[in-house]
C-alpha atoms as a PDB file:
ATOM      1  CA  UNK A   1       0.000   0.000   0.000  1.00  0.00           C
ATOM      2  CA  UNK A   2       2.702   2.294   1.109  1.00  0.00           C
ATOM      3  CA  UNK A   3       5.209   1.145  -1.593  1.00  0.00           C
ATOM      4  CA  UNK A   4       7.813   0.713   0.974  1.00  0.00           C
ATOM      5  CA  UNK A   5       8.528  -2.822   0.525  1.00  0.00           C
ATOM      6  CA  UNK A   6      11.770  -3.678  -0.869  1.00  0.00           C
ATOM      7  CA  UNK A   7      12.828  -6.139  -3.445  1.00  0.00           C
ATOM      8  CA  UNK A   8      15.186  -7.736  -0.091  1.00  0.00           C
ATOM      9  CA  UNK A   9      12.716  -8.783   1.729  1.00  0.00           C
ATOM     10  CA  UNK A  10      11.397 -11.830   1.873  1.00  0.00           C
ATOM     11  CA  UNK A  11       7.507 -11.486   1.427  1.00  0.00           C
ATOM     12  CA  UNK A  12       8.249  -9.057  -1.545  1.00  0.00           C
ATOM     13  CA  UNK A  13       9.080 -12.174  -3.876  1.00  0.00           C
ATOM     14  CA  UNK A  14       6.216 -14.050  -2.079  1.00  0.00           C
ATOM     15  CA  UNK A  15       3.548 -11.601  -2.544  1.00  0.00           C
ATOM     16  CA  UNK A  16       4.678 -10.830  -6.334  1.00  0.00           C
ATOM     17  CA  UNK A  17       4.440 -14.451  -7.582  1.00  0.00           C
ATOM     18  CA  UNK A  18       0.806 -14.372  -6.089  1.00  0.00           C
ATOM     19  CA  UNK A  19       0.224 -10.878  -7.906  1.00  0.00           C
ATOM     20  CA  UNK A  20      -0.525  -8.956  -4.490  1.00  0.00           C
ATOM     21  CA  UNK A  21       2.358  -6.616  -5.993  1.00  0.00           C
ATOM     22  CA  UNK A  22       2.489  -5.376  -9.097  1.00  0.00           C
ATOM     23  CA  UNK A  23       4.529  -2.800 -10.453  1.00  0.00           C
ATOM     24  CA  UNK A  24       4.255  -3.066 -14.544  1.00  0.00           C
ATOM     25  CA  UNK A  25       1.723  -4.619 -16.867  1.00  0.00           C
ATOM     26  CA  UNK A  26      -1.083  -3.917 -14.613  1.00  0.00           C
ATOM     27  CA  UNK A  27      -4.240  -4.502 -16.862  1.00  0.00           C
ATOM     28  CA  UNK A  28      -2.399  -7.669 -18.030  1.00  0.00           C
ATOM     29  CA  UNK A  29      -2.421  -8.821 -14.851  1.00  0.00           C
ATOM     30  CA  UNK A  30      -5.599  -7.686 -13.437  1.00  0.00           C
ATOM     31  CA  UNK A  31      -7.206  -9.872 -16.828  1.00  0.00           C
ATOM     32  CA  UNK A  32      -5.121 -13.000 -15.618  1.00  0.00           C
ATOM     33  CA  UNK A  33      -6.092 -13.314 -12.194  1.00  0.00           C
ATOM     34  CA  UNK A  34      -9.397 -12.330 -12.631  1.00  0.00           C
ATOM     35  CA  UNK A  35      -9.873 -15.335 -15.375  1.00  0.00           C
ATOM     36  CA  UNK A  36      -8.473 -17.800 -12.701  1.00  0.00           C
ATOM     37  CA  UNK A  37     -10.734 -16.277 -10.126  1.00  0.00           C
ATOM     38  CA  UNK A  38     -13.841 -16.863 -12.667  1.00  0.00           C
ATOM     39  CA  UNK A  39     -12.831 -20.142 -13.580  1.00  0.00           C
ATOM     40  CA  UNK A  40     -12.237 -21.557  -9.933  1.00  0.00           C
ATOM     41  CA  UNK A  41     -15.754 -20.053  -8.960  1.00  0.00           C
ATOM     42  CA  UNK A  42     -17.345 -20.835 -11.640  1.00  0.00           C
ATOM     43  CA  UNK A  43     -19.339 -23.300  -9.687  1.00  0.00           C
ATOM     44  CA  UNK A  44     -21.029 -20.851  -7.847  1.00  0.00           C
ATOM     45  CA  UNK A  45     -22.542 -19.245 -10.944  1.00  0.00           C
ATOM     46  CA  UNK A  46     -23.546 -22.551 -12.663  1.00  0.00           C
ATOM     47  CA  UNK A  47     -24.195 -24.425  -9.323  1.00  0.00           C
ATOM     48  CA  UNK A  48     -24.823 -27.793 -10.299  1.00  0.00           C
ATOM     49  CA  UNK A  49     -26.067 -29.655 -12.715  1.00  0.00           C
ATOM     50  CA  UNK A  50     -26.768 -32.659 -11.106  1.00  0.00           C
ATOM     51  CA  UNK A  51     -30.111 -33.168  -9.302  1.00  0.00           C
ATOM     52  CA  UNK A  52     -30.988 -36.580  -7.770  1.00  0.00           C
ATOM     53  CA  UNK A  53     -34.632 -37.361  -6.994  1.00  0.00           C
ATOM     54  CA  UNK A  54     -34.834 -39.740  -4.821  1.00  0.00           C
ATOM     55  CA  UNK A  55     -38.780 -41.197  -5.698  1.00  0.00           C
ATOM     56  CA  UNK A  56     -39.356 -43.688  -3.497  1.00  0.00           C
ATOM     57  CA  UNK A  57     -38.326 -45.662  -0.487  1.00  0.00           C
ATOM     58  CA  UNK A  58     -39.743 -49.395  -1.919  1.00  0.00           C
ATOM     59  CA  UNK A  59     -37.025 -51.984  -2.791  1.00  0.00           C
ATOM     60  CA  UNK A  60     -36.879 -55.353  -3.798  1.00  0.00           C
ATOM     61  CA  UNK A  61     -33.631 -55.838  -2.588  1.00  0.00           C
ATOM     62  CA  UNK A  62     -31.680 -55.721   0.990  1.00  0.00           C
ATOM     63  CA  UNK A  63     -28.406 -55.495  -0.153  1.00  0.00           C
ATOM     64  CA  UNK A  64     -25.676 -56.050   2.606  1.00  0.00           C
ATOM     65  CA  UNK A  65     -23.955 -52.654   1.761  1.00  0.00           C
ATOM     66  CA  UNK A  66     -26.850 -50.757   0.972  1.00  0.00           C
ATOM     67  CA  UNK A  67     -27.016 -47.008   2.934  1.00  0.00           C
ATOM     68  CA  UNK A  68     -30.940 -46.750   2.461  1.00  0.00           C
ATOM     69  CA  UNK A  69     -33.211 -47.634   5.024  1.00  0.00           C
ATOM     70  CA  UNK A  70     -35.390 -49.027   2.640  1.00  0.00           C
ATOM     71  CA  UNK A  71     -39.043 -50.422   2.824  1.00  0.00           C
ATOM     72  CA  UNK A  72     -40.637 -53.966   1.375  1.00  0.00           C
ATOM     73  CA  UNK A  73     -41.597 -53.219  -2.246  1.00  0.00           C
ATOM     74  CA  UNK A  74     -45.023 -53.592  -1.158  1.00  0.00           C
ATOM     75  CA  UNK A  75     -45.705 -51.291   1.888  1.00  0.00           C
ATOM     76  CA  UNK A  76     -47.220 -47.649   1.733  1.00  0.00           C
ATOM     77  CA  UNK A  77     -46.658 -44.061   2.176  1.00  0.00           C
ATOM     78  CA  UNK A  78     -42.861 -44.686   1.058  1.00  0.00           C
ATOM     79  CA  UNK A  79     -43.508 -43.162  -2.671  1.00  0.00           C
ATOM     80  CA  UNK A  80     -42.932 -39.134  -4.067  1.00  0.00           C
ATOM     81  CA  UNK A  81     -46.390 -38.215  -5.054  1.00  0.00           C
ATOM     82  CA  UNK A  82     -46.267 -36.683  -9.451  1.00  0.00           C
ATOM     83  CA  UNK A  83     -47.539 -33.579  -7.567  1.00  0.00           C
ATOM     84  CA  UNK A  84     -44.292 -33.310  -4.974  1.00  0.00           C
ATOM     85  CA  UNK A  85     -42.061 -34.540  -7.908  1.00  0.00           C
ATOM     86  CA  UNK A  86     -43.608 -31.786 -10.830  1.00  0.00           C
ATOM     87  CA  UNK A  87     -42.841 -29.112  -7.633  1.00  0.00           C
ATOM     88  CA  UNK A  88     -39.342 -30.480  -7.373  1.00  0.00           C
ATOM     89  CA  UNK A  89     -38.634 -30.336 -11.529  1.00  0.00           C
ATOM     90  CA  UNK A  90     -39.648 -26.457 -10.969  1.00  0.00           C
ATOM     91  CA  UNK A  91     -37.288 -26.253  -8.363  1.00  0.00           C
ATOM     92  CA  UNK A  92     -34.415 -27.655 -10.584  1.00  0.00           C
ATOM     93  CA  UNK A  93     -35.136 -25.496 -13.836  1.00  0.00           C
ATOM     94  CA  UNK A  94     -34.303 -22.658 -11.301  1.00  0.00           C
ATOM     95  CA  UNK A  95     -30.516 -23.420 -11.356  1.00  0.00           C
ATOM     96  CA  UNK A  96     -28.257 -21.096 -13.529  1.00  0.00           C
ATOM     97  CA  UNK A  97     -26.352 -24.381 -15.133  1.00  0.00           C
ATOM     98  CA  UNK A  98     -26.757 -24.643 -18.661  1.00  0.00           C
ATOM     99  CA  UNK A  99     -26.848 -28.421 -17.950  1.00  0.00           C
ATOM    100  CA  UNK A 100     -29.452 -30.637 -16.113  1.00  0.00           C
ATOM    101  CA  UNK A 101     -29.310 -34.348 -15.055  1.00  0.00           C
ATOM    102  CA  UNK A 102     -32.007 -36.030 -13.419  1.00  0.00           C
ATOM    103  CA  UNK A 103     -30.903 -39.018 -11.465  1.00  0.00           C
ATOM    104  CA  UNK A 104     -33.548 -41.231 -10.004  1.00  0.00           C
ATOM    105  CA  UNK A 105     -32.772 -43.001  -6.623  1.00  0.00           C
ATOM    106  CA  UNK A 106     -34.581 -45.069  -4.210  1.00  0.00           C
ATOM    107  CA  UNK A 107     -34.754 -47.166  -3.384  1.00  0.00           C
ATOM    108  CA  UNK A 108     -35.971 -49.024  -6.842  1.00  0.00           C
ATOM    109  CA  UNK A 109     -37.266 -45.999  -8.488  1.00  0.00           C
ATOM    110  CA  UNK A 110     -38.743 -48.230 -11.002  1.00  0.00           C
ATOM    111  CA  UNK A 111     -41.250 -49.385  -8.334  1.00  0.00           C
ATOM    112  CA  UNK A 112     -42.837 -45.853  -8.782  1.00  0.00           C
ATOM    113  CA  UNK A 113     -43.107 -45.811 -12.189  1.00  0.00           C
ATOM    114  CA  UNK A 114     -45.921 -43.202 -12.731  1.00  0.00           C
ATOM    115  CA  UNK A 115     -43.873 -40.547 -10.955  1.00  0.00           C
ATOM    116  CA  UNK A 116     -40.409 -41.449 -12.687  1.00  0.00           C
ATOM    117  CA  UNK A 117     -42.783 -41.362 -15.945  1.00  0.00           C
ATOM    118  CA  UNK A 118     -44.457 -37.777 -14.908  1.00  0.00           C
ATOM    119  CA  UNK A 119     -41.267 -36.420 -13.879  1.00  0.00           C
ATOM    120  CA  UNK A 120     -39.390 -37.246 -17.020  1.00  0.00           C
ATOM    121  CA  UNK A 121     -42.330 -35.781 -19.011  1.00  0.00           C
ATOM    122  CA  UNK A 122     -42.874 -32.999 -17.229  1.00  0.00           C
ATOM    123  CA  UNK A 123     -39.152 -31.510 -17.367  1.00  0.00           C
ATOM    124  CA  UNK A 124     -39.180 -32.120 -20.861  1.00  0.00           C
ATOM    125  CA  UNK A 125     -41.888 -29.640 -21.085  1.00  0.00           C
ATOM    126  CA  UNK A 126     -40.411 -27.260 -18.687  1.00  0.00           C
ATOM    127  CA  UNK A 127     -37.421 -27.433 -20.917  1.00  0.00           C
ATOM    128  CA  UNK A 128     -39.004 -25.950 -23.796  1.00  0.00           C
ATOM    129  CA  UNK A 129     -39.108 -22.876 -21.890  1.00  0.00           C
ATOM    130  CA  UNK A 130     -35.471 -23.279 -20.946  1.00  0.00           C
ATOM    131  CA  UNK A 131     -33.321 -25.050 -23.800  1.00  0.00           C
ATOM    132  CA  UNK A 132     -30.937 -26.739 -21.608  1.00  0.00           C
ATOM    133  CA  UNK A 133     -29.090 -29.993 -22.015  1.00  0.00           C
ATOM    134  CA  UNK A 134     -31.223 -32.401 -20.076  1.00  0.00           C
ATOM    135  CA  UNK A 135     -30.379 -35.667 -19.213  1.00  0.00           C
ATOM    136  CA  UNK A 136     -31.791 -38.485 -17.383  1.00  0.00           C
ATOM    137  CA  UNK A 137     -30.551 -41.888 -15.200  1.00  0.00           C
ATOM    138  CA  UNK A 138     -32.153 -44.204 -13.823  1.00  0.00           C
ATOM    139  CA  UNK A 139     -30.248 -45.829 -10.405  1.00  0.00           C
ATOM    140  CA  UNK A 140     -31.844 -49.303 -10.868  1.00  0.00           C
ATOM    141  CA  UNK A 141     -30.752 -52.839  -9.533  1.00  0.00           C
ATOM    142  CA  UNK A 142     -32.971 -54.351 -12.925  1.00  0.00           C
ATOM    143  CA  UNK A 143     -34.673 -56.998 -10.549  1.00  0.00           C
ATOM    144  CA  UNK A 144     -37.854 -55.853 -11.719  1.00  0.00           C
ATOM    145  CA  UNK A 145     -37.575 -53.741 -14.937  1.00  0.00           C
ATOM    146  CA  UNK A 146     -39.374 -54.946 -17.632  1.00  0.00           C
ATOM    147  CA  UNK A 147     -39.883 -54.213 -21.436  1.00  0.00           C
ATOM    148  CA  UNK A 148     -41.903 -51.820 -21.696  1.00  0.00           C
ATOM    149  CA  UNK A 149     -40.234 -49.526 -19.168  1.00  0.00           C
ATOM    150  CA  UNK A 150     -37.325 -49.832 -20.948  1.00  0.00           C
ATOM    151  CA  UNK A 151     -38.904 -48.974 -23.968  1.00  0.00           C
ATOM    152  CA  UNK A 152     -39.761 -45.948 -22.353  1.00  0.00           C
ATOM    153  CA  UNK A 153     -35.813 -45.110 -21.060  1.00  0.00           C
ATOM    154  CA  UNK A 154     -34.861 -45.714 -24.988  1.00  0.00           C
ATOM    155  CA  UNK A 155     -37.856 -43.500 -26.034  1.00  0.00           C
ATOM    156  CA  UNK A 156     -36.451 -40.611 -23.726  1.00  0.00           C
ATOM    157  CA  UNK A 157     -33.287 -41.689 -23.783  1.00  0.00           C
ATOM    158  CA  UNK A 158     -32.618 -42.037 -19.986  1.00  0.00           C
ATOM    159  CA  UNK A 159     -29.126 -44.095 -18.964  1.00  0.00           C
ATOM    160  CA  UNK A 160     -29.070 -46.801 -16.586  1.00  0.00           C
ATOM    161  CA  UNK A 161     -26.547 -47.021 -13.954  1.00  0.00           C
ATOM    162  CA  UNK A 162     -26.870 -50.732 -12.122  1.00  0.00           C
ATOM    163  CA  UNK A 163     -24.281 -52.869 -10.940  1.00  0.00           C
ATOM    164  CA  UNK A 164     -23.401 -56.659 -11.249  1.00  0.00           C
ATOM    165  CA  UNK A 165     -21.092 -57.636  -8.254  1.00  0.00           C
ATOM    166  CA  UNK A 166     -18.572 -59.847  -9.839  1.00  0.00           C
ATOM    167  CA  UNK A 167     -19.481 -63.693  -9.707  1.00  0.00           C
ATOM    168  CA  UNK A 168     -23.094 -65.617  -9.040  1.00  0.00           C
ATOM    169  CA  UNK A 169     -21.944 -66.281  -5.517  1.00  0.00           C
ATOM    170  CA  UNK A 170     -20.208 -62.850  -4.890  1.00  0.00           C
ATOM    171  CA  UNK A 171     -23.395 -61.325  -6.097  1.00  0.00           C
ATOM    172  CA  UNK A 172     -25.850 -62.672  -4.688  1.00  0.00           C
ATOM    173  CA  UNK A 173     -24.181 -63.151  -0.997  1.00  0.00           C
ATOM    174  CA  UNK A 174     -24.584 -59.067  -1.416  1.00  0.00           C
ATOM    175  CA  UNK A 175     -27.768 -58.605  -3.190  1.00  0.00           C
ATOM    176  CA  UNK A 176     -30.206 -60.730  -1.935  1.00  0.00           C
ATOM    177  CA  UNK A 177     -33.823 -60.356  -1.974  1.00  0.00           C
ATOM    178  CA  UNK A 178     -35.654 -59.239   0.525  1.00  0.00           C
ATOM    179  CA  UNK A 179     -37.967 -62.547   0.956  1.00  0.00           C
ATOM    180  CA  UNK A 180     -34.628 -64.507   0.003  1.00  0.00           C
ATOM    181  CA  UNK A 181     -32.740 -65.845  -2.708  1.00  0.00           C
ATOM    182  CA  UNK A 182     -30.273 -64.226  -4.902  1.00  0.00           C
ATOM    183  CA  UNK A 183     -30.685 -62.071  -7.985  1.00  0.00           C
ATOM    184  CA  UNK A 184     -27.850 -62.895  -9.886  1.00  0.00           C
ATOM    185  CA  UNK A 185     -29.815 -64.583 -12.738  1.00  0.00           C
ATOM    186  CA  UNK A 186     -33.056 -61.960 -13.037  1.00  0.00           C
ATOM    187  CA  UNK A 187     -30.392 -59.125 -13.020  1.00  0.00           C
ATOM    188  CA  UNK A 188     -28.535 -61.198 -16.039  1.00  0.00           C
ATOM    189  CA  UNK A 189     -31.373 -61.730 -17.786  1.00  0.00           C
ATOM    190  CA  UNK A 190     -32.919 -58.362 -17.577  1.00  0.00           C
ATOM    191  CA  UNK A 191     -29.297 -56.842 -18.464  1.00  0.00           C
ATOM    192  CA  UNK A 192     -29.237 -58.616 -21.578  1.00  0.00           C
ATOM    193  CA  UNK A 193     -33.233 -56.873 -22.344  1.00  0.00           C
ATOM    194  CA  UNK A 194     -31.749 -53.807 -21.435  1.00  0.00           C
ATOM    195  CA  UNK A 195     -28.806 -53.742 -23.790  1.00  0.00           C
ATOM    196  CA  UNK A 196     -30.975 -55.212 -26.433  1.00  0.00           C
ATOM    197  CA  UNK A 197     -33.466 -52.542 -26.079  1.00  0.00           C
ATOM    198  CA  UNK A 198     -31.304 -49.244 -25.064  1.00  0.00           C
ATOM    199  CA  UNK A 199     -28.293 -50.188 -27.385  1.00  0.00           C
ATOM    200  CA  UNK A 200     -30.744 -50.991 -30.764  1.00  0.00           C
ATOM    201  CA  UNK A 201     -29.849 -48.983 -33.509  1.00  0.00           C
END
């Protein structure tokens, strides 16, 4: 501030390299460190652009690992209404990011299909208000996803994300069902449906 800082001391070299002094090529360097300021907050302007809905509470599955508390695929009160879930897609379009991804959790979101199926059409039509890049994925575990729902994710193009743990035993000493038994070979089988379906040309 005072300019009485000389080039012998210690911090004068240490503040210089981190452009707290400057004593030529000022606009130069005002530009540079205000792009790296921009770019490492950059975030803050765009926030994110991933949004994860997390539908329902209803699994098939109690996997050993799993960090949900989830229900029995048949109990109550455990699913995201279409209303809460159109309310929540508002919510979303109100980020700055030029980007949006929808990820649908559970639980097995596919056990409440009508809301993954309103909420995917309803940001679609939000987004014609809003051009941005929207993307959809569904978290499944493909125990119960069938055909037609799958015809749907192709139709909208929404990505799966699943996992297969490794061998028949390894798999299914982690993913068991909830009334018992494994799921190695329904999560094979259904695989092989979904890469026939989503991968079709």
């Amino acid at each position: 501030m005072q300019g009485d800082l000389t080039t012998e001391n210690i911090s004068y070299h240490d503040l210089k390299s981190r452009h707290f002094i400057n004593t030529e090529h000022l606009p130069e360097t005002l530009e540079m460190v205000s792009a790296k300021y921009r770019t490492r907050k950059r975030f803050i302007s765009d926030f994110t652009s991933l949004h994860m809905m997390v539908i329902t509470l209803k699994c098939t599955n109690k996997c050993s690992y799993c960090q949900v508390n989830a229900e029995g695929d048949d109990v109550k009160g455990f699913d995201m209404s279409p209303e809460v879930a159109r309310r929540v897609v508002d919510y979303i379009f109100k980020s700055p990011s030029p980007s949006i991804k929808i990820e649908f959790q559970g639980g097995e979101p596919t056990l409440n299909w009508e809301t993954l199926k309103e909420t995917v059409l309803y940001a679609k039509k939000v987004n014609e208000k809003y051009h941005k890049h929207l993307d959809f994925c569904g978290c499944t575990n493909l125990v119960t996803v069938n055909t037609q729902q799958l015809m749907f994710f192709k139709e909208h193009g929404i990505h799966i994300s699943t996992s297969l743990d490794g061998s028949r035993d390894l798999h299914d000493k982690n993913r068991q069902l909830r009334r018992g038994g494994g799921t190695y070979d329904t999560v094979i089988k259904n695989l092989h449906n979904a890469f026939d379906i989503l991968l079709r040309r």
